[in-house]
N, C-alpha and C. Protein backbone atom coordinates (compact mmCIF):
# COMPACT_ATOMS: atom_id res chain seq x y z
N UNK A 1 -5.09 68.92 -125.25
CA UNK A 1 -6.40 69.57 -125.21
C UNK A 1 -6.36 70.71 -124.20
N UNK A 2 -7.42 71.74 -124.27
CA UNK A 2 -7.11 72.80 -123.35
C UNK A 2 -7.99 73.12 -122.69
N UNK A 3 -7.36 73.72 -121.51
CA UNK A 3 -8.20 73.30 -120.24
C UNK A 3 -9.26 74.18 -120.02
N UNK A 4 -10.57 74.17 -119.30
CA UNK A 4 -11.96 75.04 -120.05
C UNK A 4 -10.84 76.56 -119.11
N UNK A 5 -11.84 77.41 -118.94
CA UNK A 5 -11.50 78.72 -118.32
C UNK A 5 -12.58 78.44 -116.80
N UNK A 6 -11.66 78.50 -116.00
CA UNK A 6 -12.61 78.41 -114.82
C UNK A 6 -13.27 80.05 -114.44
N UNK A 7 -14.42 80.13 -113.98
CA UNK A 7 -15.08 80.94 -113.50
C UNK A 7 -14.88 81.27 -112.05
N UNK A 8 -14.70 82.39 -111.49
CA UNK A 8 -15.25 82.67 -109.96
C UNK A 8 -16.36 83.66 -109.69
N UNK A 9 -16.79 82.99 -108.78
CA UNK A 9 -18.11 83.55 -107.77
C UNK A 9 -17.41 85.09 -107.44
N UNK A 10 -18.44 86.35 -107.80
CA UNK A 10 -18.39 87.47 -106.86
C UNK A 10 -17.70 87.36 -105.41
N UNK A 11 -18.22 86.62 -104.69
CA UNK A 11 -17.71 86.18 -103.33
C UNK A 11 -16.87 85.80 -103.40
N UNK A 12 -16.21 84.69 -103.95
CA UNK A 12 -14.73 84.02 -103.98
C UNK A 12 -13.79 85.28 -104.42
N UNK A 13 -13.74 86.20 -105.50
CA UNK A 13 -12.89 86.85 -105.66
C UNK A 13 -12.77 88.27 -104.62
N UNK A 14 -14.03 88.46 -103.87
CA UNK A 14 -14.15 89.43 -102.62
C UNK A 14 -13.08 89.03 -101.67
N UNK A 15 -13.26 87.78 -100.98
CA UNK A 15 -12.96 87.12 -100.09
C UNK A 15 -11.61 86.72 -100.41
N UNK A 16 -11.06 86.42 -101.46
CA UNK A 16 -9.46 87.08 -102.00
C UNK A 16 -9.08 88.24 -101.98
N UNK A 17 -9.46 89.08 -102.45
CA UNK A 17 -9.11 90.36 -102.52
C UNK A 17 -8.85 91.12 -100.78
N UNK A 18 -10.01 90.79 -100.19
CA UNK A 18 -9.84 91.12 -98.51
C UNK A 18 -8.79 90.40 -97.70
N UNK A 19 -8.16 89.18 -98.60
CA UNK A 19 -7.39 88.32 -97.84
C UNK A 19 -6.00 89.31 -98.25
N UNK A 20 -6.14 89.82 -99.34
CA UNK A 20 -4.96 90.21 -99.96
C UNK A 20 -4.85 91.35 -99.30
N UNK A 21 -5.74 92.18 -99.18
CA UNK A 21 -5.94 93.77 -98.70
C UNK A 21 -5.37 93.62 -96.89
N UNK A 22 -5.66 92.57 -96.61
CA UNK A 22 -5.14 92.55 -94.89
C UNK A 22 -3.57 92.26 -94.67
N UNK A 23 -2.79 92.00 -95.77
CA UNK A 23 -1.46 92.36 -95.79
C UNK A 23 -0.52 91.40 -94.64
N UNK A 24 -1.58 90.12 -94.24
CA UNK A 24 -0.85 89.52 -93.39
C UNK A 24 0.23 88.15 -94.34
N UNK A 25 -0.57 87.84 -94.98
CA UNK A 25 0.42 86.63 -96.34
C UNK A 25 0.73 87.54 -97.55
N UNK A 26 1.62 86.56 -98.29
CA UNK A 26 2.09 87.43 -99.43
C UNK A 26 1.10 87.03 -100.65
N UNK A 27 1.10 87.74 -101.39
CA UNK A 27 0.34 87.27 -102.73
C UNK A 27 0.24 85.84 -102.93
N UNK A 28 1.81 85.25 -103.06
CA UNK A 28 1.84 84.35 -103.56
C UNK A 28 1.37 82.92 -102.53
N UNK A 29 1.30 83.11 -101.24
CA UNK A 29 0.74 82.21 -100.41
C UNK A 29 -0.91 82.54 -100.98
N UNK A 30 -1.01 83.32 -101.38
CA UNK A 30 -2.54 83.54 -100.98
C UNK A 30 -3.12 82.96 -102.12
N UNK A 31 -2.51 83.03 -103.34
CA UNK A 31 -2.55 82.33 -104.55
C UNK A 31 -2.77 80.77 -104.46
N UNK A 32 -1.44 80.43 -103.67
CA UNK A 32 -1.42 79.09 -104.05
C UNK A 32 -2.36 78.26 -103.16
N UNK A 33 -2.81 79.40 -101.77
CA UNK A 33 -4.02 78.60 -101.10
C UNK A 33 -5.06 78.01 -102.13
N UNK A 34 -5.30 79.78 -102.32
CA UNK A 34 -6.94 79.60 -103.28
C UNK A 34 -6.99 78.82 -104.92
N UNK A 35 -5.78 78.20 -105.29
CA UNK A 35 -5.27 77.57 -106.31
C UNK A 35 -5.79 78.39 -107.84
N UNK A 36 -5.22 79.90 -107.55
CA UNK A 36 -5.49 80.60 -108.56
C UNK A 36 -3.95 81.20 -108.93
N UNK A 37 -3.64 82.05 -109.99
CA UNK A 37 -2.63 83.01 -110.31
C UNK A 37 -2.41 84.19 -109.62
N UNK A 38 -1.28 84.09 -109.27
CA UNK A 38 -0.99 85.87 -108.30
C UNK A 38 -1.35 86.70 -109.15
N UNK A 39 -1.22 87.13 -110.65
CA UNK A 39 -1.70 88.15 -111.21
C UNK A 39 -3.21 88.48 -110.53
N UNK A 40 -4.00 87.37 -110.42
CA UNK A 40 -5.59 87.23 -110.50
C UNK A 40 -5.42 87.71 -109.02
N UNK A 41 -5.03 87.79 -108.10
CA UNK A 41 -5.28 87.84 -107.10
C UNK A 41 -4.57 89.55 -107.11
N UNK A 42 -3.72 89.73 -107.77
CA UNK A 42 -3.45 91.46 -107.37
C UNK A 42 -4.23 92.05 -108.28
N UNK A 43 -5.00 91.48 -109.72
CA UNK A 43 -5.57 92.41 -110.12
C UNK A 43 -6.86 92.63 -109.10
N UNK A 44 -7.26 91.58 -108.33
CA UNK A 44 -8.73 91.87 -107.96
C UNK A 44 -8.41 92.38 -106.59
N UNK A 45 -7.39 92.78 -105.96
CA UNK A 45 -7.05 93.42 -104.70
C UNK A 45 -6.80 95.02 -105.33
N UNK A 46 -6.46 95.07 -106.64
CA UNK A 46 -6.89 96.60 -107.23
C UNK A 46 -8.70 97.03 -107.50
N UNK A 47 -8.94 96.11 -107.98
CA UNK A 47 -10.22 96.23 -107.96
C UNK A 47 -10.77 96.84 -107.04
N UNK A 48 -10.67 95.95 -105.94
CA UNK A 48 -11.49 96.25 -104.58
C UNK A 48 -11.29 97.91 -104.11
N UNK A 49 -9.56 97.88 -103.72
CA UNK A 49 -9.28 98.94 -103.92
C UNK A 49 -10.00 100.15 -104.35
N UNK A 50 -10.25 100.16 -105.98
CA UNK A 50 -10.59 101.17 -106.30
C UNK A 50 -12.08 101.21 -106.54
N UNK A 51 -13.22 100.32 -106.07
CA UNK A 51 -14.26 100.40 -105.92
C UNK A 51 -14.54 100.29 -104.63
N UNK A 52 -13.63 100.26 -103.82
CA UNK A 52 -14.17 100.60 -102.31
C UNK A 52 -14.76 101.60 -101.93
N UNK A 53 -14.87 103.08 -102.72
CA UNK A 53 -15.07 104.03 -102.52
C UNK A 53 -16.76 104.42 -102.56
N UNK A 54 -17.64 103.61 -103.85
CA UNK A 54 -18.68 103.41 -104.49
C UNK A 54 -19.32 103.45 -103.46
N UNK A 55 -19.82 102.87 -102.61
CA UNK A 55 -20.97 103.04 -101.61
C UNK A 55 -20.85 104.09 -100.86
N UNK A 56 -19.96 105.09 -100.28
CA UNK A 56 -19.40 106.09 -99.55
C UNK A 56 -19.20 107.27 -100.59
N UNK A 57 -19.42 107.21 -101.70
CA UNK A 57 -19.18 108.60 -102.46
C UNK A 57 -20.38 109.04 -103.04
N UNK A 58 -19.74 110.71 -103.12
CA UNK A 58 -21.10 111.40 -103.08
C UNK A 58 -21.77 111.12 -104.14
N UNK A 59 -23.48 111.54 -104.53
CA UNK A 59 -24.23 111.12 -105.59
C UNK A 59 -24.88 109.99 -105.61
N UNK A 60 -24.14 108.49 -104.86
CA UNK A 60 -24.70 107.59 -104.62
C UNK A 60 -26.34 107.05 -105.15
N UNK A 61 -26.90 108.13 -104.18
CA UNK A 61 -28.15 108.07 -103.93
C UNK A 61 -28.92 108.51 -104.97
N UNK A 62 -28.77 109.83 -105.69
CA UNK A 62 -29.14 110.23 -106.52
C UNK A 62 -28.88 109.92 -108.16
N UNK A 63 -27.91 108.78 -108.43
CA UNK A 63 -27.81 108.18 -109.29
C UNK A 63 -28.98 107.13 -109.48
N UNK A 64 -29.44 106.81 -108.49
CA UNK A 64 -30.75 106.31 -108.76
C UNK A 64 -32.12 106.61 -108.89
N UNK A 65 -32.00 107.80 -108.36
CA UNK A 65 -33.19 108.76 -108.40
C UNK A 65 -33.16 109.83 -110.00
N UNK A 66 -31.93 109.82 -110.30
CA UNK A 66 -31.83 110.34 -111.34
C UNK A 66 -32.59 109.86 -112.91
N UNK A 67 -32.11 107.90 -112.46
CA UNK A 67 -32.43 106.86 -113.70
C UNK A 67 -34.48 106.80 -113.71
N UNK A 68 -34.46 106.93 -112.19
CA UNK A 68 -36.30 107.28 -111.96
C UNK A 68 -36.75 107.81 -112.81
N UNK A 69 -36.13 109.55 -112.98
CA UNK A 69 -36.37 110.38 -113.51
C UNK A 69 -36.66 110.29 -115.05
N UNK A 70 -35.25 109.98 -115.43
CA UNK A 70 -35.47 110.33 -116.35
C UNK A 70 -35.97 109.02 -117.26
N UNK A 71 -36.38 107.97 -116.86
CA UNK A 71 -37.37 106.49 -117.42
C UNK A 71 -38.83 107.68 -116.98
N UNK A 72 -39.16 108.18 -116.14
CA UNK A 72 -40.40 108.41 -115.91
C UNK A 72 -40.81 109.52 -117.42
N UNK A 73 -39.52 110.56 -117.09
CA UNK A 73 -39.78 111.41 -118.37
C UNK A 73 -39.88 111.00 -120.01
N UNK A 74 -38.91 109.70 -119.84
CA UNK A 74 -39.23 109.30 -121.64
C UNK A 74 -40.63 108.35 -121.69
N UNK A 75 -41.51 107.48 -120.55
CA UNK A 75 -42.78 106.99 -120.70
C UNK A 75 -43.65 108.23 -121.03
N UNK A 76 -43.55 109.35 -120.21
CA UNK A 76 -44.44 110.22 -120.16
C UNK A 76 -44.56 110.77 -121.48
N UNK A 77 -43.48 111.18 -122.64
CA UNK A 77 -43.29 111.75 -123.49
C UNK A 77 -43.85 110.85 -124.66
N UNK A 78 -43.58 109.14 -124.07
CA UNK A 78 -44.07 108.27 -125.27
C UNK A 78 -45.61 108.30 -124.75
N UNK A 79 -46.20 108.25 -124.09
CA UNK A 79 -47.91 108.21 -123.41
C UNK A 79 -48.48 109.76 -124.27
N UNK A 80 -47.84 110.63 -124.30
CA UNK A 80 -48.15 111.96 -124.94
C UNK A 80 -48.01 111.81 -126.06
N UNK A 81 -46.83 110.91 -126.76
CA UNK A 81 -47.21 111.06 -128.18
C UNK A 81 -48.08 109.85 -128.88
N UNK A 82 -48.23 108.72 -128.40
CA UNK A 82 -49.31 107.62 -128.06
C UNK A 82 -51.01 108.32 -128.27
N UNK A 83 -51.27 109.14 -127.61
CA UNK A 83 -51.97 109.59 -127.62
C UNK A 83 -52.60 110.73 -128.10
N UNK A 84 -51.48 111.44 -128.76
CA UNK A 84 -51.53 112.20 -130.13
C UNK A 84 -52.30 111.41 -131.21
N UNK A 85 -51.71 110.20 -131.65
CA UNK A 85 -51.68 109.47 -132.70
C UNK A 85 -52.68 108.90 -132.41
N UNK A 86 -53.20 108.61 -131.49
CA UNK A 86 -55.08 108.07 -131.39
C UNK A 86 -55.87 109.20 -131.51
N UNK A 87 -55.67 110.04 -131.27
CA UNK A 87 -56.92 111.16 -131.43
C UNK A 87 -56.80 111.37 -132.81
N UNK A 88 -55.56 111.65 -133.19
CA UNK A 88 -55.60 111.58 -134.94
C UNK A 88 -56.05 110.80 -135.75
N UNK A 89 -56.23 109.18 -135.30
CA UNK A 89 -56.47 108.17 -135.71
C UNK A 89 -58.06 108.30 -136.10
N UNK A 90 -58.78 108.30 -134.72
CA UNK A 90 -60.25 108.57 -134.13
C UNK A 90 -60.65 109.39 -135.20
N UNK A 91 -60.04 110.75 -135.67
CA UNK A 91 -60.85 111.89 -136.67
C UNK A 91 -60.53 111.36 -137.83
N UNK A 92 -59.64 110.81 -137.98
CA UNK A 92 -59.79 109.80 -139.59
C UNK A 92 -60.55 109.21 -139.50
N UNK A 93 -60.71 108.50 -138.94
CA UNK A 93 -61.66 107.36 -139.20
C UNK A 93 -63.25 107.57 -138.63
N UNK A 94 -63.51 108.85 -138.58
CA UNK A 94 -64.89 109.45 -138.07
C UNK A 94 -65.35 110.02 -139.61
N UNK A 95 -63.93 110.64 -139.95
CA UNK A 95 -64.51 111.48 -141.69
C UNK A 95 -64.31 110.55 -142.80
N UNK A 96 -63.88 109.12 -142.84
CA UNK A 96 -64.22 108.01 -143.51
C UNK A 96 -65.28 106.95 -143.20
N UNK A 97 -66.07 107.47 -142.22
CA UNK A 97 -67.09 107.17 -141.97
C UNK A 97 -66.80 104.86 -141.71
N UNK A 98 -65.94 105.05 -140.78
CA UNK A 98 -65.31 103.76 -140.43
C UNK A 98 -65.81 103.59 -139.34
């Protein structure tokens, strides 16, 4: 029978990856501590790696101000055309005497 797929916690694979990134054990100690696969443990020491940068690079900030934007601009555009379609509604149903 085969064995389920274990899951890890955000944290558990951080807290590997930093173990790995401090370069004091080798992969494979660090593996067999955390009773996972050295692959798993160098892919997520690339990981880290290459998303270490994300909080410190430019735009950051404005990637969120951007998503503001432009959610504010497609409500606004649906509220404008929302409200097209009721006033149109309203004069129909004023000259069908509804």
């Amino acid at each position: 029978m085969k064995a389920k797929r274990r899951r890890h916690e955000p944290e558990f694979k951080a807290r590997v990856a930093l173990e790995a990134l401090k370069g004091i054990r080798t992969i494979q100690e660090i593996a067999r501590d955390f009773d996972i696969h050295p692959v798993q443990v160098s892919d997520w020491k690339k990981a880290m790696t290459e998303g270490a940068t994300g909080p410190f690079g430019p735009g950051r900030e404005k990637t969120g101000a951007e998503d503001f934007e432009r959610q504010r601009d497609a409500l606004h555009a649906k509220i404008g055309q929302l409200t097209v379609e009721v006033d149109f509604l309203r004069k129909k149903s004023k000259q069908l005497g509804l």
